[in-house]
C-alpha atoms as a PDB file:
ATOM      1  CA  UNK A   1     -93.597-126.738 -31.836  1.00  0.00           C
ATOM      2  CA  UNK A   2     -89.991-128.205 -32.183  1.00  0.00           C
ATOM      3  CA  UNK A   3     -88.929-131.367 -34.222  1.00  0.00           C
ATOM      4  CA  UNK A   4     -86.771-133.729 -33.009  1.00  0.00           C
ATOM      5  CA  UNK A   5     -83.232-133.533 -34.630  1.00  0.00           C
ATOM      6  CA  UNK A   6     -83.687-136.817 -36.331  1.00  0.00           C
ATOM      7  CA  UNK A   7     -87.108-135.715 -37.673  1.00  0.00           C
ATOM      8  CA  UNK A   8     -85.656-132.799 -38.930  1.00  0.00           C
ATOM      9  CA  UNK A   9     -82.494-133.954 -40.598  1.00  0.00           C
ATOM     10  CA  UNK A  10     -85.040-136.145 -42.762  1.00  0.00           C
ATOM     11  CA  UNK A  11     -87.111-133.659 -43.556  1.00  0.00           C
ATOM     12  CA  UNK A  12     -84.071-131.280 -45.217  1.00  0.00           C
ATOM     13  CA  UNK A  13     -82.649-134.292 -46.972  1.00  0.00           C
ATOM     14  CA  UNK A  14     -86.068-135.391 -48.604  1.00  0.00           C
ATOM     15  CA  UNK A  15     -86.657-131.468 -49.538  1.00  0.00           C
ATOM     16  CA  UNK A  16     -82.894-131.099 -50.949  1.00  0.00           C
ATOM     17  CA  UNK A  17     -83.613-134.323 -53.062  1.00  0.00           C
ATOM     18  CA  UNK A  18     -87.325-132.935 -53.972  1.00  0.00           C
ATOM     19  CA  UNK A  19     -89.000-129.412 -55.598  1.00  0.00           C
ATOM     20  CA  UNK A  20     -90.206-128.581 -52.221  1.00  0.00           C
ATOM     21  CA  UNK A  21     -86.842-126.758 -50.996  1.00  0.00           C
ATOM     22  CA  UNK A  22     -86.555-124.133 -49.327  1.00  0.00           C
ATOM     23  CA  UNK A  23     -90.357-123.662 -47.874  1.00  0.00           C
ATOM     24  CA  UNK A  24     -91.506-127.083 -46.179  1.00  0.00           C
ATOM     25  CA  UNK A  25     -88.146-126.316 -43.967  1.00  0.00           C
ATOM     26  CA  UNK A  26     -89.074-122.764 -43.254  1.00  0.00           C
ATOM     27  CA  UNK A  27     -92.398-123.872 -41.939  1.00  0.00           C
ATOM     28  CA  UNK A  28     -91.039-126.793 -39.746  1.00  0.00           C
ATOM     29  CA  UNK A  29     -89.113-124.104 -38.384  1.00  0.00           C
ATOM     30  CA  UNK A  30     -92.409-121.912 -38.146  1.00  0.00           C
ATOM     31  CA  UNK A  31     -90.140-119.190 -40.243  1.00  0.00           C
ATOM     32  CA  UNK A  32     -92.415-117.250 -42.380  1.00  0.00           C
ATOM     33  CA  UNK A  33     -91.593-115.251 -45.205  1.00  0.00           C
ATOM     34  CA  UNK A  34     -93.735-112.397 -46.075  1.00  0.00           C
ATOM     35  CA  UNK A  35     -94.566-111.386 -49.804  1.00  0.00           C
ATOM     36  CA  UNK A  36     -92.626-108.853 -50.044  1.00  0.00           C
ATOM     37  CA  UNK A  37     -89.136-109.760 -48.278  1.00  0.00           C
ATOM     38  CA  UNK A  38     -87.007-106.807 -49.311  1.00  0.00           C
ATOM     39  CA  UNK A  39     -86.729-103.589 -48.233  1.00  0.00           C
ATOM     40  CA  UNK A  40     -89.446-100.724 -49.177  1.00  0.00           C
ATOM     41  CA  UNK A  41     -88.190 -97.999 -51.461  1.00  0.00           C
ATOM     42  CA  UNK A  42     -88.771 -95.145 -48.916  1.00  0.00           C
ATOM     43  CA  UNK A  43     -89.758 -91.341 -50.126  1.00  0.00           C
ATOM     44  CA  UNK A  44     -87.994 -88.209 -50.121  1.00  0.00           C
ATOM     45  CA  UNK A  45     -90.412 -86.205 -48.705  1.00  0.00           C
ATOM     46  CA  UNK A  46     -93.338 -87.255 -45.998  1.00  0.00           C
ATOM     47  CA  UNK A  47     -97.324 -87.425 -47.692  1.00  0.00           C
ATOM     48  CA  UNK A  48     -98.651 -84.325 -45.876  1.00  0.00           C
ATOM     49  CA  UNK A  49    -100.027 -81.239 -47.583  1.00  0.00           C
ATOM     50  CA  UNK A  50     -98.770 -79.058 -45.832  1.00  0.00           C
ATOM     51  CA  UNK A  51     -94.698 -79.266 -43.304  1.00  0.00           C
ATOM     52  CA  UNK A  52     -94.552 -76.868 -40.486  1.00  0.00           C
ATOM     53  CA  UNK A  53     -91.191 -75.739 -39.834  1.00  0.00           C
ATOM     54  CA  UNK A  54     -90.001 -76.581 -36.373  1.00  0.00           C
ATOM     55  CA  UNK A  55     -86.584 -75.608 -34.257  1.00  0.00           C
ATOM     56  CA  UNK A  56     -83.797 -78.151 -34.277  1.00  0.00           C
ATOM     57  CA  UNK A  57     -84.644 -80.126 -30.970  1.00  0.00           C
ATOM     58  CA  UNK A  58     -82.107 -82.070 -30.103  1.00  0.00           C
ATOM     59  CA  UNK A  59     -83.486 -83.838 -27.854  1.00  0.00           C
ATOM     60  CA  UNK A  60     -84.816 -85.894 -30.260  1.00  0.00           C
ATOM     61  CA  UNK A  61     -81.668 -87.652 -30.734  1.00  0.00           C
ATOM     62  CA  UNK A  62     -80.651 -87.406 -27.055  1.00  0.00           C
ATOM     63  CA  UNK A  63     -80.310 -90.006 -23.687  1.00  0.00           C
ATOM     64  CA  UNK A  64     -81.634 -93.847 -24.684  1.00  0.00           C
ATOM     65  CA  UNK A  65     -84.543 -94.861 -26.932  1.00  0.00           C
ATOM     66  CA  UNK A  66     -87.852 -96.227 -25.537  1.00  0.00           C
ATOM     67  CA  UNK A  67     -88.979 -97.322 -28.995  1.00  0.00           C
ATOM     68  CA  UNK A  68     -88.064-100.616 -30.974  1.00  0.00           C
ATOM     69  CA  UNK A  69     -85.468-101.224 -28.847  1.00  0.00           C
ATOM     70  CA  UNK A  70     -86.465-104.874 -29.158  1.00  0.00           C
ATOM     71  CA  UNK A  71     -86.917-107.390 -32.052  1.00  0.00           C
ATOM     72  CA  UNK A  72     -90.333-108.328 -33.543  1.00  0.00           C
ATOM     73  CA  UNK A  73     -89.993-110.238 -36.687  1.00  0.00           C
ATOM     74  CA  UNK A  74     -86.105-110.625 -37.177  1.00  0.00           C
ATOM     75  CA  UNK A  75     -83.474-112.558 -35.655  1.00  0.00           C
ATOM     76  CA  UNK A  76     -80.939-109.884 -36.470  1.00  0.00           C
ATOM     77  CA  UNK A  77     -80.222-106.104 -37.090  1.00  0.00           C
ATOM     78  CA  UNK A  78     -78.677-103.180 -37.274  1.00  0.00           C
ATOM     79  CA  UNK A  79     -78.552-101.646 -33.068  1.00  0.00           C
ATOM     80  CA  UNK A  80     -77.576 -97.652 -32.665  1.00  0.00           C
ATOM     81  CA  UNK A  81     -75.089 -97.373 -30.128  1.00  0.00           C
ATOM     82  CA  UNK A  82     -75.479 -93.342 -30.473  1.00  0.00           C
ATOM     83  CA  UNK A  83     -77.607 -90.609 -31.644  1.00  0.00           C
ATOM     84  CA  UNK A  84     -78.347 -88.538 -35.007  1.00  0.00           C
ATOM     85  CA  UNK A  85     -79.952 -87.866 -38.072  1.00  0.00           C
ATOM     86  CA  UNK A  86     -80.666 -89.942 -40.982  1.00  0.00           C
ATOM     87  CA  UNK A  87     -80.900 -88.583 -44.604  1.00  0.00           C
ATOM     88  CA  UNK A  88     -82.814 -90.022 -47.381  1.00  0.00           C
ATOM     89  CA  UNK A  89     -79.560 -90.842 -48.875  1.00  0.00           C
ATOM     90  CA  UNK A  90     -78.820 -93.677 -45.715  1.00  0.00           C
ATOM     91  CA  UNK A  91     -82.097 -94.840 -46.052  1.00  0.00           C
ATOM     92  CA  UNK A  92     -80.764 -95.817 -49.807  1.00  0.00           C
ATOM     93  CA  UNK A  93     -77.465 -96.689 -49.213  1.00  0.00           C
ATOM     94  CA  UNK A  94     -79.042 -99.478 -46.556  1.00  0.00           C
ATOM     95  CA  UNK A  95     -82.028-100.615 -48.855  1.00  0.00           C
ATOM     96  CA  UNK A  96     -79.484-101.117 -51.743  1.00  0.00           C
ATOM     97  CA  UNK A  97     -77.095-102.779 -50.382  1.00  0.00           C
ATOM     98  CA  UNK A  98     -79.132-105.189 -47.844  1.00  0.00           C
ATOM     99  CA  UNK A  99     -81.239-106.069 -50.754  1.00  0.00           C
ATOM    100  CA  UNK A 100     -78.170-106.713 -53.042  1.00  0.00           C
ATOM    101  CA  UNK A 101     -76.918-109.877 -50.363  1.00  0.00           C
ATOM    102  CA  UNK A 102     -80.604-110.327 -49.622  1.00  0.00           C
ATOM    103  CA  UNK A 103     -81.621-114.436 -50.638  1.00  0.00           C
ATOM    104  CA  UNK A 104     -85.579-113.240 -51.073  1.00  0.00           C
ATOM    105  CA  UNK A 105     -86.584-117.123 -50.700  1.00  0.00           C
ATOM    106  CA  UNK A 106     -85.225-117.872 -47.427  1.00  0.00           C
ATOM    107  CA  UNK A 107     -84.867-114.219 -45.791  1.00  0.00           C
ATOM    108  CA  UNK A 108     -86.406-110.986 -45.088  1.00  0.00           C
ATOM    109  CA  UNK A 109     -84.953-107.220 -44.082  1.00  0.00           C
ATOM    110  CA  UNK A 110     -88.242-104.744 -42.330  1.00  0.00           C
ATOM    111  CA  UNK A 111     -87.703-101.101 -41.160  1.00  0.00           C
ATOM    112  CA  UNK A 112     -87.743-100.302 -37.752  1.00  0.00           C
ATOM    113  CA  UNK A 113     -87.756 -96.411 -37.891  1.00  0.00           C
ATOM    114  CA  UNK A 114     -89.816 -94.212 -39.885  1.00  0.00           C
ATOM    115  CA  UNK A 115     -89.056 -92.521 -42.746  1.00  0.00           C
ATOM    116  CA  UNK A 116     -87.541 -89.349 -42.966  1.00  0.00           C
ATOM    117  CA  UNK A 117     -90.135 -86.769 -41.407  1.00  0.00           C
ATOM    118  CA  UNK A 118     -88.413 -83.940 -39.244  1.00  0.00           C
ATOM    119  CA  UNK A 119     -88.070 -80.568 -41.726  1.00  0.00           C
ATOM    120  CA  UNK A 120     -84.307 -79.000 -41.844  1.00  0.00           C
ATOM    121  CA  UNK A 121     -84.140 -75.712 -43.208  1.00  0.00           C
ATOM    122  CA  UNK A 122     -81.125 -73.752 -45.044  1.00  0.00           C
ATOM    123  CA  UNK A 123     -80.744 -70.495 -45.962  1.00  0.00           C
ATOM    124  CA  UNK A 124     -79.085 -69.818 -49.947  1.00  0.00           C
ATOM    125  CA  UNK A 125     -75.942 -69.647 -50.322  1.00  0.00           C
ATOM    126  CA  UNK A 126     -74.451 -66.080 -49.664  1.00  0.00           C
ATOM    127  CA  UNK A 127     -77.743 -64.750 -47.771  1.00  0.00           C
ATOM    128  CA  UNK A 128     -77.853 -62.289 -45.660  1.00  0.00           C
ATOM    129  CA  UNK A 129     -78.805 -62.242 -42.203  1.00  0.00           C
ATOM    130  CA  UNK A 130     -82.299 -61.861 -41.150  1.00  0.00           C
ATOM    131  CA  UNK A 131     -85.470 -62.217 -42.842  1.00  0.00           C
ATOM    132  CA  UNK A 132     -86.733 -65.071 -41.064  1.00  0.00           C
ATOM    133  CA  UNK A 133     -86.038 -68.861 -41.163  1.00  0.00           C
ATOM    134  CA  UNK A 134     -85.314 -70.160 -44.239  1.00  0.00           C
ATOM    135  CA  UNK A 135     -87.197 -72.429 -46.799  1.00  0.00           C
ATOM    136  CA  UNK A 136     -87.366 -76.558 -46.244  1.00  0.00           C
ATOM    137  CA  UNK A 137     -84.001 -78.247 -47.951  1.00  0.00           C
ATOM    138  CA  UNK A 138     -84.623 -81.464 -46.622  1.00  0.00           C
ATOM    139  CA  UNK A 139     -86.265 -84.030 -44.497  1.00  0.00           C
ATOM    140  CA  UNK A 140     -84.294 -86.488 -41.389  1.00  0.00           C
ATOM    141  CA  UNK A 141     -85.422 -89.254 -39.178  1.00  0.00           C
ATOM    142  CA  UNK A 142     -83.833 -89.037 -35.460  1.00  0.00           C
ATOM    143  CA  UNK A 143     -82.550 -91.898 -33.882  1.00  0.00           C
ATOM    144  CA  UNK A 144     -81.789 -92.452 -30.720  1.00  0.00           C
ATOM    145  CA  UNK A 145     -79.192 -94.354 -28.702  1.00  0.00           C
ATOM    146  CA  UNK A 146     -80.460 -97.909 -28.494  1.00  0.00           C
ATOM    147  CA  UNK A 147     -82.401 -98.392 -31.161  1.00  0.00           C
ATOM    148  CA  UNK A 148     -82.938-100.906 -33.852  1.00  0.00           C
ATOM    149  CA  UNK A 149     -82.546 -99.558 -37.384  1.00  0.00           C
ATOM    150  CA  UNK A 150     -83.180-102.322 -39.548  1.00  0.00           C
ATOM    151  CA  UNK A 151     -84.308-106.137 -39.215  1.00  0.00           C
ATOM    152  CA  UNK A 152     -83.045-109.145 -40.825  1.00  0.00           C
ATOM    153  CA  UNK A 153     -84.834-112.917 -40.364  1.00  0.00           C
ATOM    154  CA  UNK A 154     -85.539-115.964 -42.387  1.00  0.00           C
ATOM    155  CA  UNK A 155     -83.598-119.351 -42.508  1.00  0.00           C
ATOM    156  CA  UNK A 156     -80.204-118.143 -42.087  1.00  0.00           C
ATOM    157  CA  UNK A 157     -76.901-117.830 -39.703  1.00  0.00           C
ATOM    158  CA  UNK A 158     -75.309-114.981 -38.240  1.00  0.00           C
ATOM    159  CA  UNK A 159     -72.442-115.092 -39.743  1.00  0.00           C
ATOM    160  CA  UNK A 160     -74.267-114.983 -43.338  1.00  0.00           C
ATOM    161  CA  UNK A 161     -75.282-111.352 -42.573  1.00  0.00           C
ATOM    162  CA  UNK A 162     -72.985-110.067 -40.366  1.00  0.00           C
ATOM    163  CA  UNK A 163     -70.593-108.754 -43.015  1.00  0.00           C
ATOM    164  CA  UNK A 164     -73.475-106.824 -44.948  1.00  0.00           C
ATOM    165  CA  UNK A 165     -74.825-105.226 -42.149  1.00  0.00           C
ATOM    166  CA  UNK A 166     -71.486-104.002 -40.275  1.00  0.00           C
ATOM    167  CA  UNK A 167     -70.531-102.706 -43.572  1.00  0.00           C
ATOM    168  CA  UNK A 168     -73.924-100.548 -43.684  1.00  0.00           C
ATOM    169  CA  UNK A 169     -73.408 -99.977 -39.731  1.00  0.00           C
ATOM    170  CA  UNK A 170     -70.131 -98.548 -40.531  1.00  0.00           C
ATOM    171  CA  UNK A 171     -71.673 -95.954 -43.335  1.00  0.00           C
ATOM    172  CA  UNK A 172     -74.079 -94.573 -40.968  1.00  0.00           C
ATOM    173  CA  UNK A 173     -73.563 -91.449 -39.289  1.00  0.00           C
ATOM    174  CA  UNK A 174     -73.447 -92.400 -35.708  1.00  0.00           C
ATOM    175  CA  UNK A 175     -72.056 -95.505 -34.032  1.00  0.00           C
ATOM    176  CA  UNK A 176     -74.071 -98.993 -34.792  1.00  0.00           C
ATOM    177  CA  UNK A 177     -73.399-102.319 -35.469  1.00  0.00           C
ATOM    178  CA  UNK A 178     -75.113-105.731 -36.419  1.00  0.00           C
ATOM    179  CA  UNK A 179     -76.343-107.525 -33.673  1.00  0.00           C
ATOM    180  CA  UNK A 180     -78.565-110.964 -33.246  1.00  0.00           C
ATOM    181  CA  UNK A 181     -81.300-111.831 -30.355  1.00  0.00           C
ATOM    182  CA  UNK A 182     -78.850-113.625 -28.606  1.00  0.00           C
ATOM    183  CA  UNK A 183     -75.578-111.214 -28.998  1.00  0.00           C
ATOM    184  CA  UNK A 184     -77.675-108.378 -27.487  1.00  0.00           C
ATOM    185  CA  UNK A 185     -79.113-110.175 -24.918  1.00  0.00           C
ATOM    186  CA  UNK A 186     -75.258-110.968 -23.749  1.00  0.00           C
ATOM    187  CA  UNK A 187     -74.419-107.554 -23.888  1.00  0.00           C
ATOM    188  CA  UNK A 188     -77.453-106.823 -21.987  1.00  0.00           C
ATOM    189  CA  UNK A 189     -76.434-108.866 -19.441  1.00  0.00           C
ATOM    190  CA  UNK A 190     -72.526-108.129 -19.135  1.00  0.00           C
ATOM    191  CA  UNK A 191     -73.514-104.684 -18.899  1.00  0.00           C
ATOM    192  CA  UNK A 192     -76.169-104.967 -16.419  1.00  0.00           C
ATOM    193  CA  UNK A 193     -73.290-108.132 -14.332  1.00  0.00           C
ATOM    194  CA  UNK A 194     -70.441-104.991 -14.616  1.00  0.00           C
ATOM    195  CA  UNK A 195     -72.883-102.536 -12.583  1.00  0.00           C
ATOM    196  CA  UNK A 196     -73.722-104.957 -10.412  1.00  0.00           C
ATOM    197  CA  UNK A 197     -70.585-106.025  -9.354  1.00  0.00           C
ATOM    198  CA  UNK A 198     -68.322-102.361  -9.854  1.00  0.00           C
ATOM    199  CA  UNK A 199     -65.774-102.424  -7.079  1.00  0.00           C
ATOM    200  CA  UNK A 200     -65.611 -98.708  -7.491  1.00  0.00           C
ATOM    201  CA  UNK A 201     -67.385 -96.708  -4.717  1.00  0.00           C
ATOM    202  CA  UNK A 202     -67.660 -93.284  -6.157  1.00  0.00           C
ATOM    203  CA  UNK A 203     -69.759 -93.640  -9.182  1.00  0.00           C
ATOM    204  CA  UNK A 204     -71.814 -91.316 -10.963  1.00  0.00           C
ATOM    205  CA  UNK A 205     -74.837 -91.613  -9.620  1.00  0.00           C
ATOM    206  CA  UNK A 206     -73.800 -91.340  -6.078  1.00  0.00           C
ATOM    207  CA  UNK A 207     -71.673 -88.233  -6.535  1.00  0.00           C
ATOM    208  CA  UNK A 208     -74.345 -86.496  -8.134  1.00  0.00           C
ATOM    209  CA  UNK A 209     -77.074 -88.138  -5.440  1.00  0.00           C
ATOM    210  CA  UNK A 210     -75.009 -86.855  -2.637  1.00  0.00           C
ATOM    211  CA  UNK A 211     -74.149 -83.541  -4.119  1.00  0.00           C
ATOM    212  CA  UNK A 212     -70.586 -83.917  -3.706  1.00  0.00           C
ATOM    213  CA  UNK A 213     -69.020 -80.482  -4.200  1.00  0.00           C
ATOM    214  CA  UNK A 214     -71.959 -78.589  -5.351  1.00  0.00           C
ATOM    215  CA  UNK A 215     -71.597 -80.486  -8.312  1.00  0.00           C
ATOM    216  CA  UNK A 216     -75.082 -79.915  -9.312  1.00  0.00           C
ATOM    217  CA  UNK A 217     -75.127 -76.682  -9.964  1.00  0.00           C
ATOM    218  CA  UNK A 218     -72.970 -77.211 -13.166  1.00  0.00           C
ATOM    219  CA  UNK A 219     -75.417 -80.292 -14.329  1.00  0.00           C
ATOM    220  CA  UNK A 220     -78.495 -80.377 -16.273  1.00  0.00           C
ATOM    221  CA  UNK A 221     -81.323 -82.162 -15.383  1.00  0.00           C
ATOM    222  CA  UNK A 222     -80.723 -84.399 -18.535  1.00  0.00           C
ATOM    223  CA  UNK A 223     -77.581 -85.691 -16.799  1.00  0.00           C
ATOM    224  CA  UNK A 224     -78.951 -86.180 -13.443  1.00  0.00           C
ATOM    225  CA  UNK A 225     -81.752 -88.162 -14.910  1.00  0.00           C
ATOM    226  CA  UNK A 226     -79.957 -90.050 -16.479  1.00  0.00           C
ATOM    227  CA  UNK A 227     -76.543 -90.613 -14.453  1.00  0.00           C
ATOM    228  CA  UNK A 228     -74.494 -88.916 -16.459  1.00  0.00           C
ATOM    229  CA  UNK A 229     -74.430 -92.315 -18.948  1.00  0.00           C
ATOM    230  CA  UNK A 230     -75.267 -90.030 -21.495  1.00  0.00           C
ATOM    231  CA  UNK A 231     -73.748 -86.527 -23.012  1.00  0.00           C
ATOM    232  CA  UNK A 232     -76.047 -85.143 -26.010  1.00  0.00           C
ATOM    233  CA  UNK A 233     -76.226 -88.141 -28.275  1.00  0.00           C
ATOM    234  CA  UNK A 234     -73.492 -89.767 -27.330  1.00  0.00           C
ATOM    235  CA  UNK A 235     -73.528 -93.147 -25.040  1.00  0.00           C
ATOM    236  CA  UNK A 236     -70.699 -93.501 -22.369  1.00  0.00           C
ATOM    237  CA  UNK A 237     -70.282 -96.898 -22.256  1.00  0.00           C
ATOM    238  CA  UNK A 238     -67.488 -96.822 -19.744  1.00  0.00           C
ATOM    239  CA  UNK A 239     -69.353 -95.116 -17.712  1.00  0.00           C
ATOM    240  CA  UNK A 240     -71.002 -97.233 -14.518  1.00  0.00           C
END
């Protein structure tokens, strides 16, 4: 339930001038701050007895995400505009320095992915060939094209958190960048208002509908399900 403007100008003057500042605001707002508003510490190494080994699969980090691709608790984040792998080390470099900016009485940060749980094996150094695959080094998360890496919420602006979490989009090993609820809901819509009016006739899709050429017998079925918008874990954002 909103408060008139009036209402609420009053009500952060009295709190500025009382003890009561910053929480009586936050829940006019209906902003709640959980107990423990930082990030997690997040482990090495996944809490299973027992890892089976597994081939790369890259599709895991292929075409757009279907999961958390939409926010829950924060008004901004950290969106994937590509594909990879995530090493324990990101999942550091993120928790350190979004906690270091992080005001824990009016704001929050949550995880949206898991943490890291896909095996990667390595062979020692100077090993021959054969013998089998090699021993566990280390552990990755795989993120997908689309996804939400990391939420931020609590009484604050945009522009308060921007800078922190471009300069951890900009460390990560794919292409991201901060976004709020409203700024991806415009791009949303600017890219779904360019497809909808493209002027250009011969687009993807329809080439590869109408078999123009024989051109799909040189495509996978990856790129004819998904109109060629995607190549491995890469996003073609040009492309209509």
């Amino acid at each position: 339930q909103c408060l008139p403007l009036l209402d609420l100008t009053f009500l952060v003057m009295r709190c500025i001038d009382s003890d009561c500042w910053p929480h009586t605001v936050l829940e006019a707002l209906d902003i709640s701050i959980p107990d423990k508003p930082r990030l997690k510490f997040i482990e090495k190494t996944p809490a299973v007895p027992k890892v089976r080994r597994e081939f790369k699969n890259l599709r895991d980090i292929r075409g757009p995400s279907t999961e958390g691709t939409e926010f829950t608790e924060g008004q901004y984040g950290i969106w994937a505009l590509g594909g990879g792998y995530l090493h324990w080390g990101h999942f550091e470099m993120m928790r350190l320095t979004i906690n270091r900016h992080l005001d824990s009485k009016t704001m929050f940060a949550v995880w949206r992915i898991p943490a890291p749980y896909k095996p990667i094996t390595r062979k020692s150094f100077g090993h021959r060939m054969g013998g089998g695959k090699g021993a566990i080094d280390h552990y990755v998360t795989a993120v997908k094209c689309g996804c939400l890496i990391v939420e931020v919420g609590g009484h604050c602006e945009f522009e308060e958190v921007e800078h922190f979490l471009n300069r951890v989009a900009k460390k990560l090993p794919f292409p991201a960048q901060a976004v709020s609820h409203q700024s991806l809901e415009e791009m949303r819509q600017a890219e779904e208002e360019r497809r909808r009016n493209n002027q250009n006739p011969w687009t993807f899709e329809r080439i590869i509908t109408s078999n123009m050429l024989g051109i799909r017998k040189v495509l996978s079925p990856y790129d004819v399900h998904l109109k060629g918008r995607y190549w491995g874990k890469f996003f073609l954002k040009d492309r209509v």
